[in-house]
PDB file of N, CA and C in Angstrom:
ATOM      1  N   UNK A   1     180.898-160.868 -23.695  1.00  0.00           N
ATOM      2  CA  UNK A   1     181.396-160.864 -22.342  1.00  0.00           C
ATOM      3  C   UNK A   1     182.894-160.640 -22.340  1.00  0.00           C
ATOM      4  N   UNK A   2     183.620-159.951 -21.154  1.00  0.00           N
ATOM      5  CA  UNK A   2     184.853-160.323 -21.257  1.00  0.00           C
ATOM      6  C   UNK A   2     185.730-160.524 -20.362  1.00  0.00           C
ATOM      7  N   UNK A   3     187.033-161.246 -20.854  1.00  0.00           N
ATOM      8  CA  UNK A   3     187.903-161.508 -19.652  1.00  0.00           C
ATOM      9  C   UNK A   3     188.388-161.003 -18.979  1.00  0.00           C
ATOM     10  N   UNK A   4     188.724-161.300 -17.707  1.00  0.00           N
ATOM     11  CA  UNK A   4     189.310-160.747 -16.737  1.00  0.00           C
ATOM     12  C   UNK A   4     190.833-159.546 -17.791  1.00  0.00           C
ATOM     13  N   UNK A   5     191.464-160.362 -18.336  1.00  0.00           N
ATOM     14  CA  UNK A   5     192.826-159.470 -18.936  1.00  0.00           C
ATOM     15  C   UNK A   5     191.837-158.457 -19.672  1.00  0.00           C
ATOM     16  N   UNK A   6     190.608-158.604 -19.975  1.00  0.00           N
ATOM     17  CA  UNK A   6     190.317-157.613 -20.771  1.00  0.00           C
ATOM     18  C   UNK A   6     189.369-156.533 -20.109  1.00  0.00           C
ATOM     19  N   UNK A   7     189.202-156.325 -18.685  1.00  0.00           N
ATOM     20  CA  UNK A   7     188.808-155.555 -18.214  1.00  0.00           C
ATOM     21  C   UNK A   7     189.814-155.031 -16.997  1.00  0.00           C
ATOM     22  N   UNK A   8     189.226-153.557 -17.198  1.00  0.00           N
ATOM     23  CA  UNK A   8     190.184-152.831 -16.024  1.00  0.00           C
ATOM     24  C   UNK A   8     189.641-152.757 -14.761  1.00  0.00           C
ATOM     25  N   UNK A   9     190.046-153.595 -13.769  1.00  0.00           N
ATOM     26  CA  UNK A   9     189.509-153.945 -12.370  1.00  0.00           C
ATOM     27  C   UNK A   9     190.075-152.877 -11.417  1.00  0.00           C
ATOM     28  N   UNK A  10     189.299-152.167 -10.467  1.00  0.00           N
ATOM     29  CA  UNK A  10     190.254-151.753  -9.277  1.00  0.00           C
ATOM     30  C   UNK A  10     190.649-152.766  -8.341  1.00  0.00           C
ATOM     31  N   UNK A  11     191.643-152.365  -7.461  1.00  0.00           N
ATOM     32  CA  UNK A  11     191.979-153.422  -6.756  1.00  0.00           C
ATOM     33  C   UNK A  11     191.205-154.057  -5.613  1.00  0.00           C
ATOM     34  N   UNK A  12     190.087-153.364  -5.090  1.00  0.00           N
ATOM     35  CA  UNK A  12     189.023-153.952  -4.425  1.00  0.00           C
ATOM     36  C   UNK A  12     188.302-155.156  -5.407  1.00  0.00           C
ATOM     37  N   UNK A  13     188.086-154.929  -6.745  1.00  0.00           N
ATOM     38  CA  UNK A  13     187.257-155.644  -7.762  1.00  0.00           C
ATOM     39  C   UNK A  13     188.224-156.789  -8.033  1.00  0.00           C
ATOM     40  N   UNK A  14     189.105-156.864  -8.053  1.00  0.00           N
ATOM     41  CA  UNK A  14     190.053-157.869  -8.284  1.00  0.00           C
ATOM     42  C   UNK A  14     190.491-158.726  -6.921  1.00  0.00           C
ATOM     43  N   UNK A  15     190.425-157.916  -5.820  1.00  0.00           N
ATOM     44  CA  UNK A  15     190.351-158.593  -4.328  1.00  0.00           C
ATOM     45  C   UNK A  15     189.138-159.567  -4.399  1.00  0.00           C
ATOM     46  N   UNK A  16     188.163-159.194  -4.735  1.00  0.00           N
ATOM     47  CA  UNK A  16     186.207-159.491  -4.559  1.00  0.00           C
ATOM     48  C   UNK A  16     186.353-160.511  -5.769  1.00  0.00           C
ATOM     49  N   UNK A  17     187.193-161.055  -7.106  1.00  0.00           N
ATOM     50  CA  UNK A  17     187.219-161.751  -7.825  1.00  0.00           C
ATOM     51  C   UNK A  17     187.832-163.162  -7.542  1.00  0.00           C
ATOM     52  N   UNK A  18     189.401-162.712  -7.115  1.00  0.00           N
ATOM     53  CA  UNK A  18     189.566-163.954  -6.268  1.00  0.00           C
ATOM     54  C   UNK A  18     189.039-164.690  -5.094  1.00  0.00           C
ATOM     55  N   UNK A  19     188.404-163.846  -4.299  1.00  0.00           N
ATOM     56  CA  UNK A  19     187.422-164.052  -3.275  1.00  0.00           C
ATOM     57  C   UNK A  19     186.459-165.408  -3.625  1.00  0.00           C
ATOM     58  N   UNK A  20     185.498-165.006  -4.653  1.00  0.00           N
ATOM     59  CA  UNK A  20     184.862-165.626  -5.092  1.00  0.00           C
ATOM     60  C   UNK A  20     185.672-166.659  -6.225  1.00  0.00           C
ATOM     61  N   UNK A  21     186.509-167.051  -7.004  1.00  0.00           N
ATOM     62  CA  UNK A  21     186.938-167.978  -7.283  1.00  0.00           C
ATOM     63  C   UNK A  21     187.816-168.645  -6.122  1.00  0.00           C
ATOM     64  N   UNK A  22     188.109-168.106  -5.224  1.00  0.00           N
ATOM     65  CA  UNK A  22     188.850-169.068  -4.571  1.00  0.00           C
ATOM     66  C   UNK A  22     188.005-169.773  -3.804  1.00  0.00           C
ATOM     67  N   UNK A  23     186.715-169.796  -3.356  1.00  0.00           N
ATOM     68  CA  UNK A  23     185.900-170.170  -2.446  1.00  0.00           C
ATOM     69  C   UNK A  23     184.969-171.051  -3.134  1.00  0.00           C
ATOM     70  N   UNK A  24     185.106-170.379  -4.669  1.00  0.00           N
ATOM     71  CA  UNK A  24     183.612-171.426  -5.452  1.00  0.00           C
ATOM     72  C   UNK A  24     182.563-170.838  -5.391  1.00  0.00           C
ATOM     73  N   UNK A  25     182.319-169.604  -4.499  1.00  0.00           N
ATOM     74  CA  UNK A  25     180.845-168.697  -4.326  1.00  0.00           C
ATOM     75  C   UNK A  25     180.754-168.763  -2.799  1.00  0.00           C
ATOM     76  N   UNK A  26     180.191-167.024  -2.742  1.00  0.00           N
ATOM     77  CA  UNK A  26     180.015-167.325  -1.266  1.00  0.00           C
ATOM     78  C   UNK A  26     178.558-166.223  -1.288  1.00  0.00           C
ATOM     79  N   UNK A  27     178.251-166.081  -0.381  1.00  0.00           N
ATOM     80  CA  UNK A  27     177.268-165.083   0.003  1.00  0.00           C
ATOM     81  C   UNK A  27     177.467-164.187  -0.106  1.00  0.00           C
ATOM     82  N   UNK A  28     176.755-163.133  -0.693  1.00  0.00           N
ATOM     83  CA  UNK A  28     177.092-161.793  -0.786  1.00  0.00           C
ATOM     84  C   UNK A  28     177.184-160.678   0.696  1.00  0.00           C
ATOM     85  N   UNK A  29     176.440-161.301   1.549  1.00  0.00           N
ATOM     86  CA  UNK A  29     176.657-160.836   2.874  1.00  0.00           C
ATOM     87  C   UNK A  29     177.893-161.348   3.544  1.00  0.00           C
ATOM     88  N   UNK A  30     178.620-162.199   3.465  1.00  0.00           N
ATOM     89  CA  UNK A  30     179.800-162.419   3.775  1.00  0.00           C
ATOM     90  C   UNK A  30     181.281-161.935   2.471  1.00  0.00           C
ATOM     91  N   UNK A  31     180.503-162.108   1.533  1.00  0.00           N
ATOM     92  CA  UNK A  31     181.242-161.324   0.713  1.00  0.00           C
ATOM     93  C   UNK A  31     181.878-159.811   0.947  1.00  0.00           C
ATOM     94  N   UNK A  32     181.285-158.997   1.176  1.00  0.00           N
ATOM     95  CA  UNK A  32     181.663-157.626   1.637  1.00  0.00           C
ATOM     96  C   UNK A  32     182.401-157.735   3.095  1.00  0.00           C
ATOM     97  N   UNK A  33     181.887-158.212   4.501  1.00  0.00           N
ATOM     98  CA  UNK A  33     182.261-158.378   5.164  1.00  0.00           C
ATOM     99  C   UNK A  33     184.041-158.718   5.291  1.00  0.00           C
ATOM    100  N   UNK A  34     184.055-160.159   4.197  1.00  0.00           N
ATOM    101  CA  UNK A  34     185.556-160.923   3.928  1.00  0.00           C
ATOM    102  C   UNK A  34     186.655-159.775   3.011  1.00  0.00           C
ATOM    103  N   UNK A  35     185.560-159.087   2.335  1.00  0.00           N
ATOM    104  CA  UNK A  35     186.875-157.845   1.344  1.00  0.00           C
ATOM    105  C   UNK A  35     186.959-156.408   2.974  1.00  0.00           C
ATOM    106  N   UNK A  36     187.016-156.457   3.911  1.00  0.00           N
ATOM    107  CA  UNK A  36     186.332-155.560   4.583  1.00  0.00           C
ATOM    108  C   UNK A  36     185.706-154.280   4.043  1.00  0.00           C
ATOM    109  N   UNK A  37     184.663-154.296   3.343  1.00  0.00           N
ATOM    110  CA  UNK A  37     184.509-153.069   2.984  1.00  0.00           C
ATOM    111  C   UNK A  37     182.612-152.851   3.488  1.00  0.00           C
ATOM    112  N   UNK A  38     181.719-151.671   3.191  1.00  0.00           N
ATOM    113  CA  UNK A  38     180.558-152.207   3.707  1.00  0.00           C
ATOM    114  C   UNK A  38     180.151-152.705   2.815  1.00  0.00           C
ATOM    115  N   UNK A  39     178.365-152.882   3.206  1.00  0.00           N
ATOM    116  CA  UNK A  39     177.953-153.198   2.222  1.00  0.00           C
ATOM    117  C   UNK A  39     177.799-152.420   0.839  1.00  0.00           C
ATOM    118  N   UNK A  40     177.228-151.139   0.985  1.00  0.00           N
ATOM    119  CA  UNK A  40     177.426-150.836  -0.500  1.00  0.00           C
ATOM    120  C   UNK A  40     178.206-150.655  -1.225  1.00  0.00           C
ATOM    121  N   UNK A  41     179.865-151.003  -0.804  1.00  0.00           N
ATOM    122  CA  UNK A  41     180.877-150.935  -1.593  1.00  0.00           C
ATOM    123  C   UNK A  41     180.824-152.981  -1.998  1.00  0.00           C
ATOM    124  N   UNK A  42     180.755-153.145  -1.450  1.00  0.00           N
ATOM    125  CA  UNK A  42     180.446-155.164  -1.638  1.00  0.00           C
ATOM    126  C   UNK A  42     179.230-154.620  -2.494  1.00  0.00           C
ATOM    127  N   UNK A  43     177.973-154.580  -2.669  1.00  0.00           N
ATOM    128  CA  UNK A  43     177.135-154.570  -3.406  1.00  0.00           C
ATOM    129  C   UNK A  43     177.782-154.074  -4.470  1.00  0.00           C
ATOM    130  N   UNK A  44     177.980-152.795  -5.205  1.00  0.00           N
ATOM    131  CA  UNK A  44     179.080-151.776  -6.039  1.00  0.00           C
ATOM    132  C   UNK A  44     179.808-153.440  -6.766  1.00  0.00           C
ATOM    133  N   UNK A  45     180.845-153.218  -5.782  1.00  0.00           N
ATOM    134  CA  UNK A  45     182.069-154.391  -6.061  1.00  0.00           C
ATOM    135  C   UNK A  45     181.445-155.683  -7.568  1.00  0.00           C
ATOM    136  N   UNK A  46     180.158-156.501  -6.459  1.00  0.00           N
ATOM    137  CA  UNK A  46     179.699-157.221  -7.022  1.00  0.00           C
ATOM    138  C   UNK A  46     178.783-157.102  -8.471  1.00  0.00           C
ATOM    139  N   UNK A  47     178.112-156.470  -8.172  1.00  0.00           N
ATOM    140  CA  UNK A  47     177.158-155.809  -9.800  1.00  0.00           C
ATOM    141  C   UNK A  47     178.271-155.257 -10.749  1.00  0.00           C
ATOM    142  N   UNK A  48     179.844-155.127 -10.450  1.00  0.00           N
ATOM    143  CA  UNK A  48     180.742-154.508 -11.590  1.00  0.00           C
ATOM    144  C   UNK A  48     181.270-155.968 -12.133  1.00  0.00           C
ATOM    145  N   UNK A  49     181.335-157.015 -11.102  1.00  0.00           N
ATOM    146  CA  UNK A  49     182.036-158.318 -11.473  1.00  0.00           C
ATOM    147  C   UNK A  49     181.122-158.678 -12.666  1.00  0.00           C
ATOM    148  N   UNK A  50     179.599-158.844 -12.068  1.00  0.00           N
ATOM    149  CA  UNK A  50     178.404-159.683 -12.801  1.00  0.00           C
ATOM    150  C   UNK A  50     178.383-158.475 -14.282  1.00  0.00           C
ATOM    151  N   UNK A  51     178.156-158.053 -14.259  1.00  0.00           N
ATOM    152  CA  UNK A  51     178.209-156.889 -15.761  1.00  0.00           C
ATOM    153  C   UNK A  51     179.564-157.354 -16.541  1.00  0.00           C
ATOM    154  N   UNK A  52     180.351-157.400 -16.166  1.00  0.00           N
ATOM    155  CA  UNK A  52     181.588-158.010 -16.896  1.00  0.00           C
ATOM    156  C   UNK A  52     181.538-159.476 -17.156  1.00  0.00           C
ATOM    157  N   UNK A  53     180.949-160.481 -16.949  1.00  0.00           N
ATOM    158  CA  UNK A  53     180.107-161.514 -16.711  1.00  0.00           C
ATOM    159  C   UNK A  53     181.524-162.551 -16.008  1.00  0.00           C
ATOM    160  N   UNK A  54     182.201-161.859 -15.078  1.00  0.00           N
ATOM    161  CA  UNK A  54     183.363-162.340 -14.070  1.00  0.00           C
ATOM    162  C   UNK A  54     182.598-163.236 -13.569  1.00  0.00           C
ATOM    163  N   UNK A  55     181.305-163.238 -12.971  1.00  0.00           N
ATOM    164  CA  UNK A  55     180.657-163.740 -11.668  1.00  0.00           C
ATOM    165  C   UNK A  55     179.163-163.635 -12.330  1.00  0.00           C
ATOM    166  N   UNK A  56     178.232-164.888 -11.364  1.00  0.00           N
ATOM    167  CA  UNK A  56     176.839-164.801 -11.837  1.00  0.00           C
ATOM    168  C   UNK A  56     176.321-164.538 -10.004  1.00  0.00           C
ATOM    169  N   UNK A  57     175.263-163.793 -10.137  1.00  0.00           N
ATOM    170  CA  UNK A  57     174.731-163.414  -8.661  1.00  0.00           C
ATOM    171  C   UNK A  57     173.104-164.203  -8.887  1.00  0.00           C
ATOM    172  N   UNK A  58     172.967-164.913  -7.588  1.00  0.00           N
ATOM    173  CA  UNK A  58     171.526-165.552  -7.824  1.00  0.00           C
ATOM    174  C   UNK A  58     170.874-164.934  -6.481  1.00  0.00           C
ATOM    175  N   UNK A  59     169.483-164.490  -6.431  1.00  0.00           N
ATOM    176  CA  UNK A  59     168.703-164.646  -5.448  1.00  0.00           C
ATOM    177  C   UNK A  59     168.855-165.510  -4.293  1.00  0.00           C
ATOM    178  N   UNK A  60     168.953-165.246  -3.141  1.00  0.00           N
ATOM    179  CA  UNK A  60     168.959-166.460  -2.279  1.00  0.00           C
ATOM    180  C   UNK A  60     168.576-165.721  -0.736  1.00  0.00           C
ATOM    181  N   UNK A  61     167.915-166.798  -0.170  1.00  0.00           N
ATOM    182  CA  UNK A  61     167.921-166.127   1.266  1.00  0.00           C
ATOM    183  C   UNK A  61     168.693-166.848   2.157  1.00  0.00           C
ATOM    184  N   UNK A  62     169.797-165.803   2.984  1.00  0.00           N
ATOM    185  CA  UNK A  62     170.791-166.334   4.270  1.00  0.00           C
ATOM    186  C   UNK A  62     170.634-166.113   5.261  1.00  0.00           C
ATOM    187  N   UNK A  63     170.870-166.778   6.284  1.00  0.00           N
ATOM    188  CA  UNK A  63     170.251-166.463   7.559  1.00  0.00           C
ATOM    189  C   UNK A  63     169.418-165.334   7.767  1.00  0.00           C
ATOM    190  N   UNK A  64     168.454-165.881   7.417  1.00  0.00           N
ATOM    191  CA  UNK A  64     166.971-164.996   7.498  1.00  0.00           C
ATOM    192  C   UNK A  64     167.102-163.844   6.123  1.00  0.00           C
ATOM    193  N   UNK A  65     167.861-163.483   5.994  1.00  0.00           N
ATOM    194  CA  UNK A  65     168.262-162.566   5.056  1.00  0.00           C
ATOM    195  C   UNK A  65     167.894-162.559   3.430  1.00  0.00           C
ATOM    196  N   UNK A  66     167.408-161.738   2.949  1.00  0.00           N
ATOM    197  CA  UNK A  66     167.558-161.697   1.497  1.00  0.00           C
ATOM    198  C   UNK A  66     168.959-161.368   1.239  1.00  0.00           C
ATOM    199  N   UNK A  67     169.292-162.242  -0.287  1.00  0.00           N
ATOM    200  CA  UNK A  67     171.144-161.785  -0.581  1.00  0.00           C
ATOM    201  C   UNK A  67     171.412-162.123  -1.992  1.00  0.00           C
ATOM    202  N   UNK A  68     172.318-161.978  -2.443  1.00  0.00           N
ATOM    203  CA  UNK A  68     172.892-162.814  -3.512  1.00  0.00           C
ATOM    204  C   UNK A  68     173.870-163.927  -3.203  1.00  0.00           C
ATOM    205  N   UNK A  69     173.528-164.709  -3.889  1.00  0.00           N
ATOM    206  CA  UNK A  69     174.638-166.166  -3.772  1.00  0.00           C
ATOM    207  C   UNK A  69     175.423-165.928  -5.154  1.00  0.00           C
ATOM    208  N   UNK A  70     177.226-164.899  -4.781  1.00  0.00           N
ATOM    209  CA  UNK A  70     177.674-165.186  -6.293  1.00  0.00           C
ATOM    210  C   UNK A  70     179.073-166.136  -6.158  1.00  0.00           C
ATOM    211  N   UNK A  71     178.927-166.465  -7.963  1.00  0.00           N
ATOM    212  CA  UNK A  71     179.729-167.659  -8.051  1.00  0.00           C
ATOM    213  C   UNK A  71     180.310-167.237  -9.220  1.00  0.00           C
ATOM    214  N   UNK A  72     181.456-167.994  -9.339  1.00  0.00           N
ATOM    215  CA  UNK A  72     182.533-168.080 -10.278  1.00  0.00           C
ATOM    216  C   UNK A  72     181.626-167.649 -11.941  1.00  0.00           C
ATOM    217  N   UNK A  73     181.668-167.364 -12.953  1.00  0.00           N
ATOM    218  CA  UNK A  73     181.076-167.370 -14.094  1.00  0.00           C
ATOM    219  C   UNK A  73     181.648-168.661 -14.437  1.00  0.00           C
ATOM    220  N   UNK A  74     180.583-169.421 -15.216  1.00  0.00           N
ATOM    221  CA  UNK A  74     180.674-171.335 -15.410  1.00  0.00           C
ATOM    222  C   UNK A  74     181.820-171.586 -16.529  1.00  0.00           C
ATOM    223  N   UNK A  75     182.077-170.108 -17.758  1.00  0.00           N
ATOM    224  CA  UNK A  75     182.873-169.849 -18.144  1.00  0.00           C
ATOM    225  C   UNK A  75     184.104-170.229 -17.421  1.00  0.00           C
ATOM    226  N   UNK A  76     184.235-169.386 -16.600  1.00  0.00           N
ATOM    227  CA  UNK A  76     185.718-169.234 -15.884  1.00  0.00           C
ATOM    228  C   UNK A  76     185.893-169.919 -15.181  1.00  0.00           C
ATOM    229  N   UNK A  77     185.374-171.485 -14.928  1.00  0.00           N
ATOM    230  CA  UNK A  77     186.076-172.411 -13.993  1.00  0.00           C
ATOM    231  C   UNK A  77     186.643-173.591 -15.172  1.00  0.00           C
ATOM    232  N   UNK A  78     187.604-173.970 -14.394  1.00  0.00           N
ATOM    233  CA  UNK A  78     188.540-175.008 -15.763  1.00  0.00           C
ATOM    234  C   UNK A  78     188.269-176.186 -15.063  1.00  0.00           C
ATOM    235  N   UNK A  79     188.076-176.532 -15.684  1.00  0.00           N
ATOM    236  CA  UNK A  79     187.601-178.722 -15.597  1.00  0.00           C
ATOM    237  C   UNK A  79     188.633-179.111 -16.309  1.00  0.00           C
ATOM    238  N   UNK A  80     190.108-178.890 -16.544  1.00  0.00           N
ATOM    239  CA  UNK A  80     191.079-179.550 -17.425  1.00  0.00           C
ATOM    240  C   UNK A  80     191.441-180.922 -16.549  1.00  0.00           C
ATOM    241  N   UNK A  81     191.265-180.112 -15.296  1.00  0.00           N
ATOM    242  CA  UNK A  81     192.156-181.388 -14.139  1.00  0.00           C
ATOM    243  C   UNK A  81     191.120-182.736 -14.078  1.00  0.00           C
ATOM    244  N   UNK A  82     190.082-182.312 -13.895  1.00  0.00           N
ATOM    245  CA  UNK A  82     188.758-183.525 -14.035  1.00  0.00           C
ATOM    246  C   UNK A  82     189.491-184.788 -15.248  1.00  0.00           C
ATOM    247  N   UNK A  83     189.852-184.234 -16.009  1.00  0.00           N
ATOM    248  CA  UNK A  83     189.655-184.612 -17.494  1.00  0.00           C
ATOM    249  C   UNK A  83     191.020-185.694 -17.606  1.00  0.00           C
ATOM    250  N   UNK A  84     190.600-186.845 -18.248  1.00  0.00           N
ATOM    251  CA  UNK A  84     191.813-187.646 -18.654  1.00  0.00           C
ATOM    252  C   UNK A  84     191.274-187.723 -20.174  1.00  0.00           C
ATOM    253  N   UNK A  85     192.330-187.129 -20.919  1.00  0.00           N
ATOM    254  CA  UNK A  85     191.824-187.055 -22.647  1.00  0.00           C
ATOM    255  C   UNK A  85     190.268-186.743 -22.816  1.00  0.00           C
ATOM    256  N   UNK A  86     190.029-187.134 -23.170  1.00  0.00           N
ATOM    257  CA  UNK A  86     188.131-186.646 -23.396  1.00  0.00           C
ATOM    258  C   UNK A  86     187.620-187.232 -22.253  1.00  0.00           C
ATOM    259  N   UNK A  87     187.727-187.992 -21.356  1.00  0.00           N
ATOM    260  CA  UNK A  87     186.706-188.709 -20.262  1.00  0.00           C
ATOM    261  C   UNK A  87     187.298-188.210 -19.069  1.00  0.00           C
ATOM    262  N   UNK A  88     186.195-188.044 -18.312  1.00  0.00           N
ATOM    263  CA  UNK A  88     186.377-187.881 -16.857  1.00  0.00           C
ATOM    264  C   UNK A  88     186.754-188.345 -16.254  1.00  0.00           C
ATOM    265  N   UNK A  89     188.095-188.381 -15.099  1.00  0.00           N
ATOM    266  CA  UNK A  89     189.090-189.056 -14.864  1.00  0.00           C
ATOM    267  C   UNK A  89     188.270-189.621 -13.634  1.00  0.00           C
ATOM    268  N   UNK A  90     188.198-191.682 -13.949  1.00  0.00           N
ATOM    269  CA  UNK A  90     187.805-191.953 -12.518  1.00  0.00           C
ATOM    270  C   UNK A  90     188.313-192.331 -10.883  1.00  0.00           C
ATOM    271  N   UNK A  91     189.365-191.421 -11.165  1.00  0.00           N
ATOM    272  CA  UNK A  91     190.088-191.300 -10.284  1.00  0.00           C
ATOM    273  C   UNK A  91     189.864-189.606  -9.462  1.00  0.00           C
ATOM    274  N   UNK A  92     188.370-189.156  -9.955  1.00  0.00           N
ATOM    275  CA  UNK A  92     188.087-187.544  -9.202  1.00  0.00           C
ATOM    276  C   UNK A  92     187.197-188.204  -8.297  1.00  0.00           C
ATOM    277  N   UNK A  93     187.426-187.759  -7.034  1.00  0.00           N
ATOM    278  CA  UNK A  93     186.404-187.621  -5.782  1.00  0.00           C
ATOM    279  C   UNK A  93     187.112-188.305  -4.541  1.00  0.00           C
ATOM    280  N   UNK A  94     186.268-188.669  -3.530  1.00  0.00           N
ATOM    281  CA  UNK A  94     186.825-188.329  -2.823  1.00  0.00           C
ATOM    282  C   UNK A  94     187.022-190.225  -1.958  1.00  0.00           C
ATOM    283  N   UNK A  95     186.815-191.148  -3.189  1.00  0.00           N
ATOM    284  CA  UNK A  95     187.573-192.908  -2.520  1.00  0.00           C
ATOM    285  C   UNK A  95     188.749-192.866  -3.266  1.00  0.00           C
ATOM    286  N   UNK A  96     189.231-193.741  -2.639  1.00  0.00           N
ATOM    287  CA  UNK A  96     190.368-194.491  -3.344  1.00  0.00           C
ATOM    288  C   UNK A  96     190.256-195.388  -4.074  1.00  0.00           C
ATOM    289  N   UNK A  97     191.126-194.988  -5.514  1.00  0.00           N
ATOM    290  CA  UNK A  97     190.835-196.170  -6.482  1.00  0.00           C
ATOM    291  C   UNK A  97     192.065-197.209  -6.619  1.00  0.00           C
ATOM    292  N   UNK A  98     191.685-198.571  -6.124  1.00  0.00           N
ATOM    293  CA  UNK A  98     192.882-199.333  -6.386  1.00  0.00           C
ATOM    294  C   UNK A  98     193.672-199.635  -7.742  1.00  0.00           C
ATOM    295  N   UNK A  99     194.778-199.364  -8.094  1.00  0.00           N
ATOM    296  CA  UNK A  99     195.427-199.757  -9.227  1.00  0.00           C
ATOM    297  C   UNK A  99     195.373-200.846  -9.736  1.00  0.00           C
ATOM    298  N   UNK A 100     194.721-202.241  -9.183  1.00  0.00           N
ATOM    299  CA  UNK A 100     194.636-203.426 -10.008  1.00  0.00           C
ATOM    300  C   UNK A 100     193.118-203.570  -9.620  1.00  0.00           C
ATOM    301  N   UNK A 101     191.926-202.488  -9.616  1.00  0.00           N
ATOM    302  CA  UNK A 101     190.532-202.676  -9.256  1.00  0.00           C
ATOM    303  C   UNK A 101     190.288-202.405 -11.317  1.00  0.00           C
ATOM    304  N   UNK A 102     189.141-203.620 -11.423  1.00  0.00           N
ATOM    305  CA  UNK A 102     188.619-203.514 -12.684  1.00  0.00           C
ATOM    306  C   UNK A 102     188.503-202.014 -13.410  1.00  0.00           C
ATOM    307  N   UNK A 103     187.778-201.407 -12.598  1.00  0.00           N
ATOM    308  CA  UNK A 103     187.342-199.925 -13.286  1.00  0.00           C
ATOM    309  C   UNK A 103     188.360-199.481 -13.935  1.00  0.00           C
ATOM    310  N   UNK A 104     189.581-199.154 -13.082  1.00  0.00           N
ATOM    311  CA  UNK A 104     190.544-198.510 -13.255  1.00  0.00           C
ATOM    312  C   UNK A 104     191.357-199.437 -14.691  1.00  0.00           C
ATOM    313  N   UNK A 105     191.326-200.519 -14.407  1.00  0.00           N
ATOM    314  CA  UNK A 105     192.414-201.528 -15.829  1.00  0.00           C
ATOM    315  C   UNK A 105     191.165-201.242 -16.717  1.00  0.00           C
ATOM    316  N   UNK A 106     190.347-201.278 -17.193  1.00  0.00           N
ATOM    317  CA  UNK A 106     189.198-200.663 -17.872  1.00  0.00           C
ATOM    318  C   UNK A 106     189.619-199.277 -18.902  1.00  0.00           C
ATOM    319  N   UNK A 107     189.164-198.536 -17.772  1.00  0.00           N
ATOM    320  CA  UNK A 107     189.666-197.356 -17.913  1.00  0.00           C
ATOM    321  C   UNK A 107     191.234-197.246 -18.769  1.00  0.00           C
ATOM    322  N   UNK A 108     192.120-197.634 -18.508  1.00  0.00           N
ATOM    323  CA  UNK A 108     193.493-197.575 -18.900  1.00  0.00           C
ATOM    324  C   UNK A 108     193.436-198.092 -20.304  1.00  0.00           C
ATOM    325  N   UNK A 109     192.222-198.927 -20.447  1.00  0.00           N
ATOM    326  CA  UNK A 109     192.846-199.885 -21.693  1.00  0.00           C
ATOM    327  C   UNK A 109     191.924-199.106 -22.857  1.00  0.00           C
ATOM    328  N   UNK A 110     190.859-198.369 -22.145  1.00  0.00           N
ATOM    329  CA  UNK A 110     190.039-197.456 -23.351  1.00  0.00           C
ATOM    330  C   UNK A 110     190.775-196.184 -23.427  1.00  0.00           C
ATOM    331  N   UNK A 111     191.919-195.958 -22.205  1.00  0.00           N
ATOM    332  CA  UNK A 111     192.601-194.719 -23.439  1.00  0.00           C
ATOM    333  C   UNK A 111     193.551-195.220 -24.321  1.00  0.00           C
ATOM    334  N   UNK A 112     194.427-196.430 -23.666  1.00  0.00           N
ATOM    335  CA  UNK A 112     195.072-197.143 -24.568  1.00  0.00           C
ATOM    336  C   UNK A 112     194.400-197.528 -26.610  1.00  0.00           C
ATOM    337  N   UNK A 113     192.975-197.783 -26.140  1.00  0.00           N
ATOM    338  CA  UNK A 113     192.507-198.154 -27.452  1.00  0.00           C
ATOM    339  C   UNK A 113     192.195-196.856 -28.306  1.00  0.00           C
ATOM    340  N   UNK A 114     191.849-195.587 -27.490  1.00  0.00           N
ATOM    341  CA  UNK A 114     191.996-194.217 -28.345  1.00  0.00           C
ATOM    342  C   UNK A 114     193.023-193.571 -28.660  1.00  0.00           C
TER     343      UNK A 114
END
């Protein structure tokens, strides 16, 4: 497979790349629509991402519609930020973790001990 630096994108294909990483995946029927182009340049667009394995396209039906649902390649999304040293930082989502709540002094003292 290869990386983005290692393939030569036009600038529609590179529009249609961030598209879809910036969103996390969207519909392929809104996909073309959002690059304005039609559909068979969005279809085109997309089957050049997935061949480069930029993007994975799944079957899906959208409002009433047959489509592709494409998404980021699982490759190309970074989980660094998730991450505190090897463990998953429990401070990702979407409560608040108090600074003197057990979990958290827990937590502190098992990276302390690694």
């Amino acid at each position: 497979m290869s990386t983005t630096a290692e393939v030569e994108l036009s600038e529609d294909e590179r529009a249609g790349l961030e598209l879809v990483r910036s969103t996390g995946g969207i519909h392929q029927s809104d996909f073309w629509k959002e690059l304005d182009v039609d559909s068979r340049t969005g279809s085109r667009i997309a089957e050049r991402l997935e061949e480069h394995g930029l993007v994975e396209r799944e079957d899906t039906v959208y409002e009433g519609h047959n489509t592709y649902y494409i998404a980021p390649a699982a490759r190309d999304l970074d989980f660094s930020l998730l991450m505190a040293g090897n463990n998953l930082s429990p401070l990702v989502g979407e409560e608040d973790v108090e600074a003197d709540s057990d979990a958290f002094s827990q937590w502190i003292m098992q990276l302390a001990y690694e």
